[in-house]
Structure formats: C-alpha cells, structure tokens
C-alpha atoms as a PDB file:
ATOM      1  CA  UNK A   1      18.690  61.055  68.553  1.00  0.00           C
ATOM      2  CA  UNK A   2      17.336  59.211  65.698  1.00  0.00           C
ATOM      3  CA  UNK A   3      17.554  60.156  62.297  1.00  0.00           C
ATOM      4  CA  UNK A   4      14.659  59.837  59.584  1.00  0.00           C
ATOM      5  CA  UNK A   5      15.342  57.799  56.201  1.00  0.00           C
ATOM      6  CA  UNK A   6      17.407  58.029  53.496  1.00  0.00           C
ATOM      7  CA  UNK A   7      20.608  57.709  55.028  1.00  0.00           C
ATOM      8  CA  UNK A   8      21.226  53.835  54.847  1.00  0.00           C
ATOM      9  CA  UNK A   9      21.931  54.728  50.828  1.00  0.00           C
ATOM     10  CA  UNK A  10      25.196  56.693  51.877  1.00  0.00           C
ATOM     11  CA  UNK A  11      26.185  55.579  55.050  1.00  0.00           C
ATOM     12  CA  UNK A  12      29.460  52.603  55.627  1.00  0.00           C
ATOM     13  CA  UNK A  13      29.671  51.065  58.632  1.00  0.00           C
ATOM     14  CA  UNK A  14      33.627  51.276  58.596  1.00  0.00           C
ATOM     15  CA  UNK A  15      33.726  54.495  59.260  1.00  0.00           C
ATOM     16  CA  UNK A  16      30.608  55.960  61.993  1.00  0.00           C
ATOM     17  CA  UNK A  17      31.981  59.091  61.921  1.00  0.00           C
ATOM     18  CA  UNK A  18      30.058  61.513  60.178  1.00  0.00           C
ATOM     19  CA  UNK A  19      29.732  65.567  60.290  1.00  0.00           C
ATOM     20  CA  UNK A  20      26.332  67.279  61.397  1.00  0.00           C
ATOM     21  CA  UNK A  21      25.050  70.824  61.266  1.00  0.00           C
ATOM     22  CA  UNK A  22      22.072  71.875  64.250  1.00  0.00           C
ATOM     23  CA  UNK A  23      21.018  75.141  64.609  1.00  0.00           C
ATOM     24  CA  UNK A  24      22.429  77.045  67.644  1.00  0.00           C
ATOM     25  CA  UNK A  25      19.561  77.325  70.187  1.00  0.00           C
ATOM     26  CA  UNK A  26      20.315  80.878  70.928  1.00  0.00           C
ATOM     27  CA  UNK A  27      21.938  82.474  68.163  1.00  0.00           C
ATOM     28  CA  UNK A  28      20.596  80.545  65.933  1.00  0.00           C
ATOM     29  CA  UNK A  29      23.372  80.120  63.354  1.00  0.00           C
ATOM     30  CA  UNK A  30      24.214  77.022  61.956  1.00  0.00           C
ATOM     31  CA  UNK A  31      26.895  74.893  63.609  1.00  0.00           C
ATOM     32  CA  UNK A  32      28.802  72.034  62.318  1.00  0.00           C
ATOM     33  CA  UNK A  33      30.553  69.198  64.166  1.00  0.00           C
ATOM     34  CA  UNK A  34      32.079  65.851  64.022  1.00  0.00           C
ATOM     35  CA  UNK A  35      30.217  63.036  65.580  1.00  0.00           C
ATOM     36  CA  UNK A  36      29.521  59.142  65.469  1.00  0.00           C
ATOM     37  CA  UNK A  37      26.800  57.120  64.097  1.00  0.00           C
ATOM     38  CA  UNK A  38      25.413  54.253  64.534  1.00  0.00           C
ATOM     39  CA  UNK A  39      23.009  52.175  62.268  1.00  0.00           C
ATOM     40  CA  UNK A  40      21.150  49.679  64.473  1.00  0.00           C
ATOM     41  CA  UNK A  41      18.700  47.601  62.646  1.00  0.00           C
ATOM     42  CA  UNK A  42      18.247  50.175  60.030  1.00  0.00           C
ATOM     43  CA  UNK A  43      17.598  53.554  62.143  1.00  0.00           C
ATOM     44  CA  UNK A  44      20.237  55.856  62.817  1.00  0.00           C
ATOM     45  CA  UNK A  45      21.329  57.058  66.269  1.00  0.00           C
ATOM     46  CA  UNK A  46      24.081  59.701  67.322  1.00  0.00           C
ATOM     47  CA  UNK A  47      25.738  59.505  70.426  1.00  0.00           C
ATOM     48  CA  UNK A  48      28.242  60.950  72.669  1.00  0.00           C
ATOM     49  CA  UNK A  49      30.226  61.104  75.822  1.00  0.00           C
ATOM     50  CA  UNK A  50      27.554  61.419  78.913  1.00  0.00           C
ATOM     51  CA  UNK A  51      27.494  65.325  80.230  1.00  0.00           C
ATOM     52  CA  UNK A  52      26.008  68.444  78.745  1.00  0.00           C
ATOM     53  CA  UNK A  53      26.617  68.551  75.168  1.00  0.00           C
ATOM     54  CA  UNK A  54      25.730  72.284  72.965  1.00  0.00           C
ATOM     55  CA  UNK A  55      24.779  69.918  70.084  1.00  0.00           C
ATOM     56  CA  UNK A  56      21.794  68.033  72.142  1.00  0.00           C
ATOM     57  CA  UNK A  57      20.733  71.052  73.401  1.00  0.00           C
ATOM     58  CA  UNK A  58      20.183  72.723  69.955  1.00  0.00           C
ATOM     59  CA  UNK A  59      18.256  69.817  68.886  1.00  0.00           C
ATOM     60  CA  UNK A  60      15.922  69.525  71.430  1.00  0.00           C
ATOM     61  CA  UNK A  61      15.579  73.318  71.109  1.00  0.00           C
ATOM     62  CA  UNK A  62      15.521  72.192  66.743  1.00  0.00           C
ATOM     63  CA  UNK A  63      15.109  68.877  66.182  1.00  0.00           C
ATOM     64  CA  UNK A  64      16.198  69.558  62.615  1.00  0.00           C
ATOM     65  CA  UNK A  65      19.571  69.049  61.194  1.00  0.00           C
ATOM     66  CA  UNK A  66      21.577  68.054  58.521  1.00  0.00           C
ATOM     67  CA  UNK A  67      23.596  65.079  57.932  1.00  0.00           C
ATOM     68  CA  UNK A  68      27.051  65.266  56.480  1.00  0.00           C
ATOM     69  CA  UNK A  69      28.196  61.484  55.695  1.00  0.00           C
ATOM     70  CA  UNK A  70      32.428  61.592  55.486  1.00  0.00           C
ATOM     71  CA  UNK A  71      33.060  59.060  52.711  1.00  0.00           C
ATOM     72  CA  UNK A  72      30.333  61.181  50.419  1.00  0.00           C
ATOM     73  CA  UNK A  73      31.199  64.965  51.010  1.00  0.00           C
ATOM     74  CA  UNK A  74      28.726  66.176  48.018  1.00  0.00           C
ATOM     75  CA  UNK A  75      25.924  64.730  50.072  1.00  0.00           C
ATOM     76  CA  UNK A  76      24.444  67.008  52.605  1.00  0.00           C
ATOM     77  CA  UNK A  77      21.098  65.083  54.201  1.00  0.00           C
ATOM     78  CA  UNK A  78      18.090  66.430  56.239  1.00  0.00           C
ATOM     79  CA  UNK A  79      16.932  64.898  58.619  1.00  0.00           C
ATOM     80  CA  UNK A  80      15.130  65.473  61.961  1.00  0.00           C
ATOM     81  CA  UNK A  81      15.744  64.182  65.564  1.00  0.00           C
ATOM     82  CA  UNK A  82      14.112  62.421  68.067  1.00  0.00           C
ATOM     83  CA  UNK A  83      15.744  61.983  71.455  1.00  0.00           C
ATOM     84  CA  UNK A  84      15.888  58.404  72.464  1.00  0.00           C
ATOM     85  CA  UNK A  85      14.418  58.490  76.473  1.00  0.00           C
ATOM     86  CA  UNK A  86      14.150  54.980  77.450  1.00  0.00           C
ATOM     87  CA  UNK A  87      16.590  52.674  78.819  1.00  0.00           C
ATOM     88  CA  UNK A  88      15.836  49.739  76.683  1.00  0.00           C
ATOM     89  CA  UNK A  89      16.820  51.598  73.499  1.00  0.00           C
ATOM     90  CA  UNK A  90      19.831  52.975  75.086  1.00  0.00           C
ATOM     91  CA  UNK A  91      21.012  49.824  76.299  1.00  0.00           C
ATOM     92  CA  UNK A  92      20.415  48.156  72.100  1.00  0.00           C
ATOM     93  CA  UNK A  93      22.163  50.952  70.834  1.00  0.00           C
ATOM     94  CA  UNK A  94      25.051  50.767  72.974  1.00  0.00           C
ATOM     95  CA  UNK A  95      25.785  47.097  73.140  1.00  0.00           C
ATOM     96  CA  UNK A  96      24.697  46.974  69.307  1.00  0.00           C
ATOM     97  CA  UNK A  97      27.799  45.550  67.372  1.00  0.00           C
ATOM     98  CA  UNK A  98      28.407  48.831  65.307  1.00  0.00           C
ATOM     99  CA  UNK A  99      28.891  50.677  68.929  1.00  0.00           C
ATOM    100  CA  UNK A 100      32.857  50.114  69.018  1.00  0.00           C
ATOM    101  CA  UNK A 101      34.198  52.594  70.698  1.00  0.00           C
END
C-alpha cells in the first residue's frame, strides 16, 4: 500500500518502523499496529510477511488510515492506501536499499 504526501517531512530512514491505525472491516473500530515503511523514491509503501494479514484486509475494505511516525509521537498523519498489484513495483520495493530486513 502506498501512502499519499506529506510524510517525507517526518519520516527517518533509520528507523522504518512506524505505528498505523485502519479501520476494522467488520466492526469497524479503529485498530492500531506496528509496522514497517519504506520510502522508495519518495512514495511510501508498507509491507509485511506474505499470508493473510487483518490490517490489508481493512484497507482494502478502507483504504483510509492514519500514520503514526515513531521518532514524532505528536504527529498523527492521514493518509489513504493504494494496494500495489504488479510485480514490477513489488520487486523495486523489495530490493530497494531501505528494504533491510
């Protein structure tokens, strides 16, 4: 998923950890969890192991969420996702120098 602008301001590439909130695609309630980052060329991606994940679920059901950068914790950012589908951009954003696992 990609996020929209304004994040580059906050975000430090020594730490790609960073918190978000989706909204749960049944109940929806807001739910908040840790995840990594990557900025690759100036967009924003967040990945994750492969399998079924609750959080990609909700934001295909949502695409809307909110960013919580670590190293800022007063800054809560929206933003709103787009699920990345082809295999080129998949293979940029995981061979991409900030993608250290």
């Amino acid at each position: 998923s990609r996020w929209s602008r304004g994040l580059g301001d906050v975000y430090k590439r020594q730490d790609p950890t960073v918190d978000i909130t989706t909204t749960g695609r049944t109940t929806g309630l807001p739910h908040r969890i840790e995840i990594w980052m990557l900025d690759v060329e100036g967009r924003f991606f967040i990945t994750g192991k492969p399998g079924r994940r609750d959080w990609l679920a909700s934001l295909r059901a949502n695409p809307n969420l909110l960013v919580h950068p670590k190293r800022h914790r007063h800054v809560d950012l929206e933003a709103r996702a787009a699920e990345v589908g082809d295999i080129a951009t998949r293979r940029v954003c995981l061979e991409h120098a900030s993608a250290t696992w």
